[in-house]
PDB file of N, CA and C in Angstrom:
ATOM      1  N   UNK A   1     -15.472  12.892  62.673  1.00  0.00           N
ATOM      2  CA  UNK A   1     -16.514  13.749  62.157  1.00  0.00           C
ATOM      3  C   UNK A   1     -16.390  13.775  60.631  1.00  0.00           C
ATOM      4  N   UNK A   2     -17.808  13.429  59.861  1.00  0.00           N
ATOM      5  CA  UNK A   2     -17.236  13.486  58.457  1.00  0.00           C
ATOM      6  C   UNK A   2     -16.832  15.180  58.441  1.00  0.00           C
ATOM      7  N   UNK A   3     -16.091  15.066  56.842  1.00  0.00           N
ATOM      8  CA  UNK A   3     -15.364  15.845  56.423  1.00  0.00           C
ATOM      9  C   UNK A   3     -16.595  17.071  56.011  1.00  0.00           C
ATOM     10  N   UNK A   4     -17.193  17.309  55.543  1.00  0.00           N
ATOM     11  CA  UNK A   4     -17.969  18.385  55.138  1.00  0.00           C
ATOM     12  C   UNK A   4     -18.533  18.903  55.870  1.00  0.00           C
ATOM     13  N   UNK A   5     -19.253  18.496  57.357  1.00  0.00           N
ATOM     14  CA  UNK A   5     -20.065  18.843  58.299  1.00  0.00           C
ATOM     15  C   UNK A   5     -18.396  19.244  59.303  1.00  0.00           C
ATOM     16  N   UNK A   6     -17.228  19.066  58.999  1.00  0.00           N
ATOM     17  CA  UNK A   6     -15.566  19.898  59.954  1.00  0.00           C
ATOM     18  C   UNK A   6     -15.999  20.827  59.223  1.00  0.00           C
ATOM     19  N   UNK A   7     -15.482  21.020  57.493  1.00  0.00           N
ATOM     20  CA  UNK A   7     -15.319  22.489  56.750  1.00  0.00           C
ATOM     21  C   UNK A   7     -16.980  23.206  57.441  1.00  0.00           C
ATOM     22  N   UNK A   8     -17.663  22.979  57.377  1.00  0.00           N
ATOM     23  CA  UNK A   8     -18.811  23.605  57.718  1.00  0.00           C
ATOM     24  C   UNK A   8     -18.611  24.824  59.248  1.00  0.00           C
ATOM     25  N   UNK A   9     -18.361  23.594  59.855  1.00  0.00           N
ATOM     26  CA  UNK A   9     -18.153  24.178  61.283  1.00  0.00           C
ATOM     27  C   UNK A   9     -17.046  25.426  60.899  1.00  0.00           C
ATOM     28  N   UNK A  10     -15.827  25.038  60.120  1.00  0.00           N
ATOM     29  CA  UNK A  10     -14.834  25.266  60.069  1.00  0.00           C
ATOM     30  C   UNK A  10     -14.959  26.707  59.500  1.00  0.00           C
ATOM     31  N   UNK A  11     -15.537  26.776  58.887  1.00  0.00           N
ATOM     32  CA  UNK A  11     -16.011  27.842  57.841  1.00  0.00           C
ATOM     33  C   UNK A  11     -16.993  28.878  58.199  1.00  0.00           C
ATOM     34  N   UNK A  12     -17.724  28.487  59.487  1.00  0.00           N
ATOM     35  CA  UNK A  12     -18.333  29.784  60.234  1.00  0.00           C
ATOM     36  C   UNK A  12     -17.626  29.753  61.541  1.00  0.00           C
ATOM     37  N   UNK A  13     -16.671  29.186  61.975  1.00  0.00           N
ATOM     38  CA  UNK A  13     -15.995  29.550  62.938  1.00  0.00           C
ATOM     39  C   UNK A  13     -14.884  30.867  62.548  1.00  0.00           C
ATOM     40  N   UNK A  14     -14.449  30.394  61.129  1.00  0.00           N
ATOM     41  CA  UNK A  14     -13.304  31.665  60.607  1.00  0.00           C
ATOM     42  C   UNK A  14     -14.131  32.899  60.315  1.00  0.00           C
ATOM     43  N   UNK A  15     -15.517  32.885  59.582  1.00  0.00           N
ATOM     44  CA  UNK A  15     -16.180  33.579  59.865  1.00  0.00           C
ATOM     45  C   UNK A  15     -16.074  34.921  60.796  1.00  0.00           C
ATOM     46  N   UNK A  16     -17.203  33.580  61.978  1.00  0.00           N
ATOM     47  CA  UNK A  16     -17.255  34.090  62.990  1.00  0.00           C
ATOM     48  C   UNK A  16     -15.941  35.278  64.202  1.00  0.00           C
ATOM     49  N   UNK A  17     -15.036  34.281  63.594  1.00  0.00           N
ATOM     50  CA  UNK A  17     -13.571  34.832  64.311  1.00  0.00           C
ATOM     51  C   UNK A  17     -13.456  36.092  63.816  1.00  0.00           C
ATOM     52  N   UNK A  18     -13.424  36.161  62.451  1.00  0.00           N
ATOM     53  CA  UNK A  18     -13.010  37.350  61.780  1.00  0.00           C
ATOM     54  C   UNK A  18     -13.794  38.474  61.963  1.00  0.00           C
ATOM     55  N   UNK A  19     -15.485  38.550  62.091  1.00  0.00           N
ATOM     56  CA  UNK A  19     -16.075  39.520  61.701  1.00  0.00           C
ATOM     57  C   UNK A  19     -16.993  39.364  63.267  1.00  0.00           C
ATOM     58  N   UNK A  20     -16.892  38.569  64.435  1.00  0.00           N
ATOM     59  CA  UNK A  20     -17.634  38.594  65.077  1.00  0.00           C
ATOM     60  C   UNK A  20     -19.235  38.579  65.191  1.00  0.00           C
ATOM     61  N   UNK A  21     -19.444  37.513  63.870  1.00  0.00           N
ATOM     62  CA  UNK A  21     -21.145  37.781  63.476  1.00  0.00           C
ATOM     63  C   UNK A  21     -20.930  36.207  62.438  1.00  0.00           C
ATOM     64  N   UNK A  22     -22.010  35.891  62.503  1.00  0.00           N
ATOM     65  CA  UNK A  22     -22.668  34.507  61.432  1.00  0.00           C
ATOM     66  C   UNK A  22     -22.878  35.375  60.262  1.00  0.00           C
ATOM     67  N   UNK A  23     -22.698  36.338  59.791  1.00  0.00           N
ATOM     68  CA  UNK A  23     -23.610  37.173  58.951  1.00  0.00           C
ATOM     69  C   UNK A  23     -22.549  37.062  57.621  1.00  0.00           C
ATOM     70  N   UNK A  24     -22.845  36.288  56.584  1.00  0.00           N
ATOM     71  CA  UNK A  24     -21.760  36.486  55.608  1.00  0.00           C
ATOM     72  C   UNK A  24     -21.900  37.777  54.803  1.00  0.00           C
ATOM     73  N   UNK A  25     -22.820  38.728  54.870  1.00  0.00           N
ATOM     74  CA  UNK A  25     -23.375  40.062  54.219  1.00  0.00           C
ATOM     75  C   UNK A  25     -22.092  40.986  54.768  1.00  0.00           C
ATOM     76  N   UNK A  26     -21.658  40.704  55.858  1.00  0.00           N
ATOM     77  CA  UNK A  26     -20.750  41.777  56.659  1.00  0.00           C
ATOM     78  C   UNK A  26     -19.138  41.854  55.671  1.00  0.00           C
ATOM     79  N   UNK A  27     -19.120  40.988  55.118  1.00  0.00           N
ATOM     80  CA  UNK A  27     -17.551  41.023  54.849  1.00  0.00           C
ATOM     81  C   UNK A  27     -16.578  40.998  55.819  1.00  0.00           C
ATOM     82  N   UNK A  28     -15.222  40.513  55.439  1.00  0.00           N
ATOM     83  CA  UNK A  28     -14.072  40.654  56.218  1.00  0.00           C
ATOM     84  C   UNK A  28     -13.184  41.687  55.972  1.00  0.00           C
ATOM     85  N   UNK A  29     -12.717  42.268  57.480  1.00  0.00           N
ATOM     86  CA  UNK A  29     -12.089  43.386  57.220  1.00  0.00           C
ATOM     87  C   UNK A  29     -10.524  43.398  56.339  1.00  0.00           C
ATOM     88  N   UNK A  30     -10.490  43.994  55.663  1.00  0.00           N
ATOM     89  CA  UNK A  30      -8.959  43.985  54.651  1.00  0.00           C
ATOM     90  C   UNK A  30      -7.540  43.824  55.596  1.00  0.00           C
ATOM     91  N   UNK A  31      -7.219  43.097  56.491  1.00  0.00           N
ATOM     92  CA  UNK A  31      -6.178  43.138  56.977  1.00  0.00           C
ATOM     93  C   UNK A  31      -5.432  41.572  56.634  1.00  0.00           C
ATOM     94  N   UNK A  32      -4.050  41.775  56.752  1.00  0.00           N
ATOM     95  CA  UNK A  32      -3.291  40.517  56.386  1.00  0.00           C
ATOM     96  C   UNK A  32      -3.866  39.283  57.243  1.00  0.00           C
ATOM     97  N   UNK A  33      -3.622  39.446  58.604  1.00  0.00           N
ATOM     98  CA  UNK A  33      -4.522  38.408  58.913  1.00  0.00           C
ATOM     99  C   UNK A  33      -5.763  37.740  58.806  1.00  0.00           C
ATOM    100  N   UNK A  34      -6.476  38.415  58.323  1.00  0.00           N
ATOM    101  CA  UNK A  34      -8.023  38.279  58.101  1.00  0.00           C
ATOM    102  C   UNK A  34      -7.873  37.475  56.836  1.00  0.00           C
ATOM    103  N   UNK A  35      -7.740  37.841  55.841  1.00  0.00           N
ATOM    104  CA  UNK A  35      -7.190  37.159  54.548  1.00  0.00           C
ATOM    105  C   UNK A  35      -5.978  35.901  54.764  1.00  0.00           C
ATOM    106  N   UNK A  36      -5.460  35.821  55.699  1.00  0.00           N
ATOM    107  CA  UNK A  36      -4.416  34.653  55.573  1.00  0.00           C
ATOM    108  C   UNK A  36      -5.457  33.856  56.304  1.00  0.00           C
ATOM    109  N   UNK A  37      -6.022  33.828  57.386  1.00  0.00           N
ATOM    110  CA  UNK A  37      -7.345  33.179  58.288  1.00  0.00           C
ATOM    111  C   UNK A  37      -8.693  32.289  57.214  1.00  0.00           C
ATOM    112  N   UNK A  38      -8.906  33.723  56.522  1.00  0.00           N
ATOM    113  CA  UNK A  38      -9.752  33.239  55.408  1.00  0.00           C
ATOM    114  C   UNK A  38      -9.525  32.113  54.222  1.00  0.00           C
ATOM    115  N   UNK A  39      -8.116  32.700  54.222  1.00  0.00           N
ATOM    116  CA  UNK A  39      -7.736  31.816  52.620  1.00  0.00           C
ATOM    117  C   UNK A  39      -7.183  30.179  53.205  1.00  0.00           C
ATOM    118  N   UNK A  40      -6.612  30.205  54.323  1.00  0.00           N
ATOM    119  CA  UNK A  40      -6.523  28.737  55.168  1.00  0.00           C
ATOM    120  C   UNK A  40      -7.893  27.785  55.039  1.00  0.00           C
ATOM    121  N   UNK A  41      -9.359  28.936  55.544  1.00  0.00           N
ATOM    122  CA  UNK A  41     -10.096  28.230  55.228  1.00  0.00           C
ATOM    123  C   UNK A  41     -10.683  27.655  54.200  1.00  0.00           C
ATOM    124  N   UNK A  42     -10.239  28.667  52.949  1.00  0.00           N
ATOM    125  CA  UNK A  42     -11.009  27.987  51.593  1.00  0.00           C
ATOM    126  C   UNK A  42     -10.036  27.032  51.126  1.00  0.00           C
ATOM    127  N   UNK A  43      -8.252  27.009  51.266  1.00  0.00           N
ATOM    128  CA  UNK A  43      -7.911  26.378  50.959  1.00  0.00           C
ATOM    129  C   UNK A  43      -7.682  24.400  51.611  1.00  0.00           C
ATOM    130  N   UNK A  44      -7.788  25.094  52.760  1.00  0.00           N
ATOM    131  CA  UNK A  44      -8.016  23.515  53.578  1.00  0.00           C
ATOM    132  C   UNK A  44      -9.834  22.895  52.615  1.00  0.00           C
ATOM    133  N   UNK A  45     -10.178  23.398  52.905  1.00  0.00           N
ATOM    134  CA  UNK A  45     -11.893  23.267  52.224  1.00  0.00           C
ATOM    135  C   UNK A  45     -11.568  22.615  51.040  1.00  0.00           C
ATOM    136  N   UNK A  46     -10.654  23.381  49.775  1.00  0.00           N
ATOM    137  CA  UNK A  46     -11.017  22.678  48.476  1.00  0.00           C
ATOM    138  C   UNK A  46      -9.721  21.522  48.441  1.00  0.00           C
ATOM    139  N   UNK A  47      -8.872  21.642  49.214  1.00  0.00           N
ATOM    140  CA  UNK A  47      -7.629  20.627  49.822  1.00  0.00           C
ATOM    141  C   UNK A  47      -8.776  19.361  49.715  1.00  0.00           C
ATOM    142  N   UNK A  48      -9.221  19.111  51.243  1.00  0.00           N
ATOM    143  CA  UNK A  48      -9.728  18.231  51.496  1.00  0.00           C
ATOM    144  C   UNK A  48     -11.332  17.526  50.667  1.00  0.00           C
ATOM    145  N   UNK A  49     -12.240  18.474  50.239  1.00  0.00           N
ATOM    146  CA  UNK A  49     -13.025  18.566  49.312  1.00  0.00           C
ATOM    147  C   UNK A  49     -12.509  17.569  48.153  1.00  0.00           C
ATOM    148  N   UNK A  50     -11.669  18.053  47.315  1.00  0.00           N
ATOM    149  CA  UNK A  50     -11.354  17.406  46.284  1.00  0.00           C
ATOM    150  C   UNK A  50     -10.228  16.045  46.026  1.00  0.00           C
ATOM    151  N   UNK A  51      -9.642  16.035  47.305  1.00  0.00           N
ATOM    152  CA  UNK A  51      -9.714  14.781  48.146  1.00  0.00           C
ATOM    153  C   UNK A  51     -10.431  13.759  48.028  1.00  0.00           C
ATOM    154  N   UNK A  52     -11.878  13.614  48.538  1.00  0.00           N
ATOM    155  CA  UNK A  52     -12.263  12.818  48.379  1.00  0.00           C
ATOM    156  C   UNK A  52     -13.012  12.633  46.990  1.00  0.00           C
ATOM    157  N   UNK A  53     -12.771  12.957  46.183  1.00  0.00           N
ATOM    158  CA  UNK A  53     -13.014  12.507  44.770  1.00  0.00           C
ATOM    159  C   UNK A  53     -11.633  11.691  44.415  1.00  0.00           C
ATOM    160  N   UNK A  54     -10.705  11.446  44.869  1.00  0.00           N
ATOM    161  CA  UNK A  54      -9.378  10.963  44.326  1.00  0.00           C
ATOM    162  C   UNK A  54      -9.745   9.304  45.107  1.00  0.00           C
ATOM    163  N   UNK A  55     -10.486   8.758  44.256  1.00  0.00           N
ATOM    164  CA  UNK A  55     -10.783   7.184  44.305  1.00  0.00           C
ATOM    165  C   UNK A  55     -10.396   6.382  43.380  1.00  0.00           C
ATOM    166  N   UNK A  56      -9.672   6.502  42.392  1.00  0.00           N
ATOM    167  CA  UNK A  56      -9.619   5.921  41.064  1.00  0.00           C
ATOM    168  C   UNK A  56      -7.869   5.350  40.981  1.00  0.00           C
ATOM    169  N   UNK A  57      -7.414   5.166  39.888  1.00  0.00           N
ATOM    170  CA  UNK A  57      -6.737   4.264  40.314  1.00  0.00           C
ATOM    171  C   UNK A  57      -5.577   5.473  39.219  1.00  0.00           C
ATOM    172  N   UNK A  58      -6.130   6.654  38.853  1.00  0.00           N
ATOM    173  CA  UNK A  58      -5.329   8.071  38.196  1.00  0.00           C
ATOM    174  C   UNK A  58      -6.091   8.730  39.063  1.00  0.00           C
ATOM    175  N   UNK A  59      -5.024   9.993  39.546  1.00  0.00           N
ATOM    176  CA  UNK A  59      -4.789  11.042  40.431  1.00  0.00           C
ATOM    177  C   UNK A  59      -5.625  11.822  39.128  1.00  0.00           C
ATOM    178  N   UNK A  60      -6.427  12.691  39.986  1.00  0.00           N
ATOM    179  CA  UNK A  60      -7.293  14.021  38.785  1.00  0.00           C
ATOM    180  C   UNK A  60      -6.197  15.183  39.338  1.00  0.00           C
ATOM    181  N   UNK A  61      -6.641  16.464  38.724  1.00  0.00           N
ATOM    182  CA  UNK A  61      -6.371  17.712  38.973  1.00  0.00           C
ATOM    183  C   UNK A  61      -7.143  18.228  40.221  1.00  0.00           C
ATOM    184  N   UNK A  62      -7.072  19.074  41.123  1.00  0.00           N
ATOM    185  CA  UNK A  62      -7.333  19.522  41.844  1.00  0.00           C
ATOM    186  C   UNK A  62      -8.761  20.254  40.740  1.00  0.00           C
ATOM    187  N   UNK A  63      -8.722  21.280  40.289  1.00  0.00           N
ATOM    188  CA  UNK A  63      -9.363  21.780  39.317  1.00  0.00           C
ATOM    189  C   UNK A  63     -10.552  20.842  38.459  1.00  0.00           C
ATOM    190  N   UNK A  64     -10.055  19.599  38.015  1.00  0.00           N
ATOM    191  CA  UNK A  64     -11.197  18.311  37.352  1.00  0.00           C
ATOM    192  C   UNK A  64     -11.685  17.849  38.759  1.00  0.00           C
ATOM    193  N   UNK A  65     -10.941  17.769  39.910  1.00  0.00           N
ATOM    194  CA  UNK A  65     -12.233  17.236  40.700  1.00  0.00           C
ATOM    195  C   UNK A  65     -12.989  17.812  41.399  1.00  0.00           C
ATOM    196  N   UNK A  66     -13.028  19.257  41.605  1.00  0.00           N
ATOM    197  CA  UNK A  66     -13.558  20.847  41.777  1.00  0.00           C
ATOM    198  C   UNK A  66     -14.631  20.373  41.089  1.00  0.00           C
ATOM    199  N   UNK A  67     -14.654  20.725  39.377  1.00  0.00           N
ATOM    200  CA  UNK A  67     -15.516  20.804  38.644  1.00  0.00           C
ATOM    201  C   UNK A  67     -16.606  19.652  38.559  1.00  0.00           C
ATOM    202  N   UNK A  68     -15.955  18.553  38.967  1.00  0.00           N
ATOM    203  CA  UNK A  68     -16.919  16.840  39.254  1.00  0.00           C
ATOM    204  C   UNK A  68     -17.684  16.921  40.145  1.00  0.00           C
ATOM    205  N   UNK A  69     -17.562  18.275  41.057  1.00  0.00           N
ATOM    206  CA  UNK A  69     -18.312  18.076  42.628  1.00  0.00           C
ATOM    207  C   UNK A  69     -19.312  19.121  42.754  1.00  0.00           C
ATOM    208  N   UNK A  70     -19.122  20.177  41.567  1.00  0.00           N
ATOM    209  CA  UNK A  70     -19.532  21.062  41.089  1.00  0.00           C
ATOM    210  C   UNK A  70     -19.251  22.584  42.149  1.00  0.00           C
ATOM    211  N   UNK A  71     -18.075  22.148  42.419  1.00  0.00           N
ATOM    212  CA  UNK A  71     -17.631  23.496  43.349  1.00  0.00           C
ATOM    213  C   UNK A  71     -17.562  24.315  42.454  1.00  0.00           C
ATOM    214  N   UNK A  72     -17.839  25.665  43.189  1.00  0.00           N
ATOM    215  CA  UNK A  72     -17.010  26.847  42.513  1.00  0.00           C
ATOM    216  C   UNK A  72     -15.771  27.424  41.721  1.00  0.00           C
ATOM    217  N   UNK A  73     -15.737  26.989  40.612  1.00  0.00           N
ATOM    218  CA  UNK A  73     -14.246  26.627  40.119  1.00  0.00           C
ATOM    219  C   UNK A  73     -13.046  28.252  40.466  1.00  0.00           C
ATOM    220  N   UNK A  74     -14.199  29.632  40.918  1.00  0.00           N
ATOM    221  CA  UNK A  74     -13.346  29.894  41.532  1.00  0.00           C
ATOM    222  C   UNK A  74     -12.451  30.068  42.901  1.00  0.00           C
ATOM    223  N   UNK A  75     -12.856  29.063  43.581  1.00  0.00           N
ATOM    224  CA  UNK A  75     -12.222  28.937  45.039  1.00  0.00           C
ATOM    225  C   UNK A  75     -11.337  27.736  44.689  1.00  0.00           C
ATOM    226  N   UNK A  76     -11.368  27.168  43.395  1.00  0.00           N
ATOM    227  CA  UNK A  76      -9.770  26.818  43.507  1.00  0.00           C
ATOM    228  C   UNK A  76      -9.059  27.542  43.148  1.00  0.00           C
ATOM    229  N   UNK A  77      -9.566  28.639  41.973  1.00  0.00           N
ATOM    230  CA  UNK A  77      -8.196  29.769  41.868  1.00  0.00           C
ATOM    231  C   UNK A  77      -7.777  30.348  42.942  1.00  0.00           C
ATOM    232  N   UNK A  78      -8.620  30.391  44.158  1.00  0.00           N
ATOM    233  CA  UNK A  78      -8.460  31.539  45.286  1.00  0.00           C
ATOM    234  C   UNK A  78      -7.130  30.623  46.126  1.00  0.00           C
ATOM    235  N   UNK A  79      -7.539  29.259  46.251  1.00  0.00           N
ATOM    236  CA  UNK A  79      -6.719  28.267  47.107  1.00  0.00           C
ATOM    237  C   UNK A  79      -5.710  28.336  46.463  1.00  0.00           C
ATOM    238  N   UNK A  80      -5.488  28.161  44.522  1.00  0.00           N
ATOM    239  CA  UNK A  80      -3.880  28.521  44.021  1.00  0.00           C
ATOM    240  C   UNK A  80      -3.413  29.435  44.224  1.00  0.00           C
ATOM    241  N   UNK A  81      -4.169  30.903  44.220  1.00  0.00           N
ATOM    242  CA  UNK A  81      -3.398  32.070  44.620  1.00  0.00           C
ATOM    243  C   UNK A  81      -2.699  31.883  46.105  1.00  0.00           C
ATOM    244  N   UNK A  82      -3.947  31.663  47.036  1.00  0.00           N
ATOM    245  CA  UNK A  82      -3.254  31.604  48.157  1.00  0.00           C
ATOM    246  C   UNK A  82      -2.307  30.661  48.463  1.00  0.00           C
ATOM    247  N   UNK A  83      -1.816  29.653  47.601  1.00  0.00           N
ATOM    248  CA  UNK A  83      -0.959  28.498  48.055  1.00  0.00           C
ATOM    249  C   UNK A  83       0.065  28.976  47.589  1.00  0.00           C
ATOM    250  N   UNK A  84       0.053  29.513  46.158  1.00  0.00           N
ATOM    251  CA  UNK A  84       1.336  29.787  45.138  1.00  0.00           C
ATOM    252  C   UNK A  84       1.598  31.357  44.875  1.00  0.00           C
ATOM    253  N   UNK A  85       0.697  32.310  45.386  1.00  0.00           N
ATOM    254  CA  UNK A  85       0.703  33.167  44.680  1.00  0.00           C
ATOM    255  C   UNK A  85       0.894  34.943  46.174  1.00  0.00           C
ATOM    256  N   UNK A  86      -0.171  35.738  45.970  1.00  0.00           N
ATOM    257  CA  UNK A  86      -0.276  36.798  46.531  1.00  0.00           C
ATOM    258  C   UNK A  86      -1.834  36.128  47.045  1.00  0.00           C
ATOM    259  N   UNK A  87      -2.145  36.024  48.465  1.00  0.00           N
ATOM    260  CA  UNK A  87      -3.205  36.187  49.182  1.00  0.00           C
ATOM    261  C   UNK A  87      -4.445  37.104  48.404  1.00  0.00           C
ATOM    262  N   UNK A  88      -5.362  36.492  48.063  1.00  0.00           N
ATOM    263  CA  UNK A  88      -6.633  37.322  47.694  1.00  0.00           C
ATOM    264  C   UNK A  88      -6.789  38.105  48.392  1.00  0.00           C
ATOM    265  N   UNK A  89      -7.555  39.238  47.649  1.00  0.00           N
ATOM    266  CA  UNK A  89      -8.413  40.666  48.689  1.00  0.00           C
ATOM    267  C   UNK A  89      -9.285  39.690  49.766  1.00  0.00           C
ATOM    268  N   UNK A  90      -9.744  40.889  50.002  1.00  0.00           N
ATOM    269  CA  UNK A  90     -10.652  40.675  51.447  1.00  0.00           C
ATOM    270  C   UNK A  90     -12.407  40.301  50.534  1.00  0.00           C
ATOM    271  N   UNK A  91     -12.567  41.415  49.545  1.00  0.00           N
ATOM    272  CA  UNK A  91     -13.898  40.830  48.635  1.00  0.00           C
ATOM    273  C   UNK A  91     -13.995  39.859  48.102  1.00  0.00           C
ATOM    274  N   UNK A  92     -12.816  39.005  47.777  1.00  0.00           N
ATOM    275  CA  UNK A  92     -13.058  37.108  46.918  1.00  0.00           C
ATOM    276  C   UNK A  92     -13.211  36.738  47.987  1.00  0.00           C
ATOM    277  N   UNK A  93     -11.979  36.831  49.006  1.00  0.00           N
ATOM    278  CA  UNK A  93     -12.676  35.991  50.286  1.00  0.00           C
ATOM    279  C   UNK A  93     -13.553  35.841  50.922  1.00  0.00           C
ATOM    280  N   UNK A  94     -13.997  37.392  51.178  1.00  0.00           N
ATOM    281  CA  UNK A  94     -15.445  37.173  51.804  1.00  0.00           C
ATOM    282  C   UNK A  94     -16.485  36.759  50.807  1.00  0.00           C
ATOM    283  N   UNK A  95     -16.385  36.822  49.836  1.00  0.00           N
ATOM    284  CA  UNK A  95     -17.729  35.855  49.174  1.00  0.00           C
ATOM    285  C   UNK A  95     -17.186  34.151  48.713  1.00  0.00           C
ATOM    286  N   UNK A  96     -15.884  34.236  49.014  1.00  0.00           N
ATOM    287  CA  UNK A  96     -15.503  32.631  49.265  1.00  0.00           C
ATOM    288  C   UNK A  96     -15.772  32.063  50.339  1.00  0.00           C
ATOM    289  N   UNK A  97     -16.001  32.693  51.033  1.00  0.00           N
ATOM    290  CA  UNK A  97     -16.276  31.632  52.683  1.00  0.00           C
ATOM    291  C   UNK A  97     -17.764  31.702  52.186  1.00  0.00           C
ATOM    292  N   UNK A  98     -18.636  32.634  51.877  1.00  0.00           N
ATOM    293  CA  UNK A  98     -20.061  32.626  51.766  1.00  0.00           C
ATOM    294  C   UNK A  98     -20.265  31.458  50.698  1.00  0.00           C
ATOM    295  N   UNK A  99     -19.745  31.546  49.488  1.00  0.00           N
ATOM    296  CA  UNK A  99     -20.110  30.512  48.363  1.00  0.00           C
ATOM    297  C   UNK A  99     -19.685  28.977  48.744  1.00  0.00           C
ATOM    298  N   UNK A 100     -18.507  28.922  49.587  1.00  0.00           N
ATOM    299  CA  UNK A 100     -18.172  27.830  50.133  1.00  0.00           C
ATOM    300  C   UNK A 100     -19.190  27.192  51.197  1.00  0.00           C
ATOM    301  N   UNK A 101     -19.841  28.138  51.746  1.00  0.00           N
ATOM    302  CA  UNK A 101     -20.621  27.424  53.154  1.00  0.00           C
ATOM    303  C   UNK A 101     -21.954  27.578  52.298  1.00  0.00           C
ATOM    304  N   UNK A 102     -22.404  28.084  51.284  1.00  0.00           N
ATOM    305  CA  UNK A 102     -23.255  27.740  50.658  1.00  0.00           C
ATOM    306  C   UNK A 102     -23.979  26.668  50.083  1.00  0.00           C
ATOM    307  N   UNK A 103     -21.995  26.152  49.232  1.00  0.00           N
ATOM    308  CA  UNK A 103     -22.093  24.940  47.991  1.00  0.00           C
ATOM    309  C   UNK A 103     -22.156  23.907  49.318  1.00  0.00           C
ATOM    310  N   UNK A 104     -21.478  23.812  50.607  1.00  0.00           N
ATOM    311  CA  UNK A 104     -21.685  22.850  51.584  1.00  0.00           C
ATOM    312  C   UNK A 104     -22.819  22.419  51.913  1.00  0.00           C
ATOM    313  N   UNK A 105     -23.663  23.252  52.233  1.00  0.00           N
ATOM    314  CA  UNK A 105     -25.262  23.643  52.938  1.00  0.00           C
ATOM    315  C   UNK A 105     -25.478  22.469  51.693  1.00  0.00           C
ATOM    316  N   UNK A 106     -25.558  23.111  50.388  1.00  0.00           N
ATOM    317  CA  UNK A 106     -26.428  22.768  49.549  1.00  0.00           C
ATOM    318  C   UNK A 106     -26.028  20.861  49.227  1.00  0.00           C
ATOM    319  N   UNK A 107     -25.060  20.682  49.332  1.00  0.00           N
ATOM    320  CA  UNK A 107     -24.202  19.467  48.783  1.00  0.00           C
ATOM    321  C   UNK A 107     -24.547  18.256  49.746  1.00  0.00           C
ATOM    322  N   UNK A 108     -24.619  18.910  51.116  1.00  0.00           N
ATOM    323  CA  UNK A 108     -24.589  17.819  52.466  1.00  0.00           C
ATOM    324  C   UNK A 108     -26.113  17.433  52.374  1.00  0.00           C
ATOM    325  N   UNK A 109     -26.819  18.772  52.457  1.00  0.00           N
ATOM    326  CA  UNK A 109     -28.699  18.672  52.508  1.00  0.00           C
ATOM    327  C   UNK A 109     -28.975  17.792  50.822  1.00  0.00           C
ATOM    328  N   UNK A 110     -28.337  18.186  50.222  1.00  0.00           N
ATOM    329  CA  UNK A 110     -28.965  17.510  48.463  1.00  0.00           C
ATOM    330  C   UNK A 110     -28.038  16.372  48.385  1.00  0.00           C
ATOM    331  N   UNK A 111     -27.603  14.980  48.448  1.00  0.00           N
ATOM    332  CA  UNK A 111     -26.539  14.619  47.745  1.00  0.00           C
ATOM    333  C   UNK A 111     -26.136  13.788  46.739  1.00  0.00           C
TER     334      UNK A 111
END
C-alpha cells in the first residue's frame, strides 16, 4: 500500500481509537495514553513522510525535508518532542493529527 494513503488510514484510525468519532473538531482527551497513541502517529507520519524525500546521494535533515514537502514544520517539532523530549499536550496533538490528515488529503489529491 503506498505510503501516504497507510498514514492516512493510519491517522483516522488513531483518531478514531482515541475519540470514538472521524470528527477532528472533538479533540483528544488529555490522558498519557491518548498523547503517546497520538504522537506515534505524527511521529511515524513525519518518520516515514520525510523518508521519502531522502533520494539523493546526501542525507537532508528531517526538518529540510519537512519543509521541501511543505509539511507543517510544526509536526516535526511535535515528532522531536515526542522522540527526545516530554510528549506534547493533548491541544498540539489534536490539531496535529487534523493538520497532518489535512496536508495528506491535500498532497495525495494535488501532487
Amino acid at each position: 500500500m503506498p505510503v501516504k494513503i497507510e498514514l492516512t488510514r493510519n491517522t483516522l484510525s488513531t483518531l478514531n481509537h482515541i475519540t470514538g468519532s472521524l470528527d477532528f473538531s472533538v479533540g483528544i482527551p488529555d490522558t498519557e495514553p491518548n498523547r503517546m497513541l497520538a504522537s506515534m502517529c505524527i511521529v511515524r507520519a513525519v518518520n516515514l513522510l520525510t523518508d521519502l524525500e531522502q533520494n539523493g546521494k546526501f542525507v537532508k535533515s528531517v526538518n529540510s525535508a519537512a519543509t521541501e514537502m511543505g509539511l507543517p514544520g510544526y509536526l516535526v517539532d511535535v515528532r522531536h518532542d515526542a522522540t527526545h523530549s516530554e510528549l506534547p499536550g493533548a491541544f498540539i496533538l489534536s490539531h496535529g493529527l487534523r493538520d497532518l490528515f489535512g496536508w495528506l488529503l491535500l498532497d495525495y489529491w494535488n501532487p
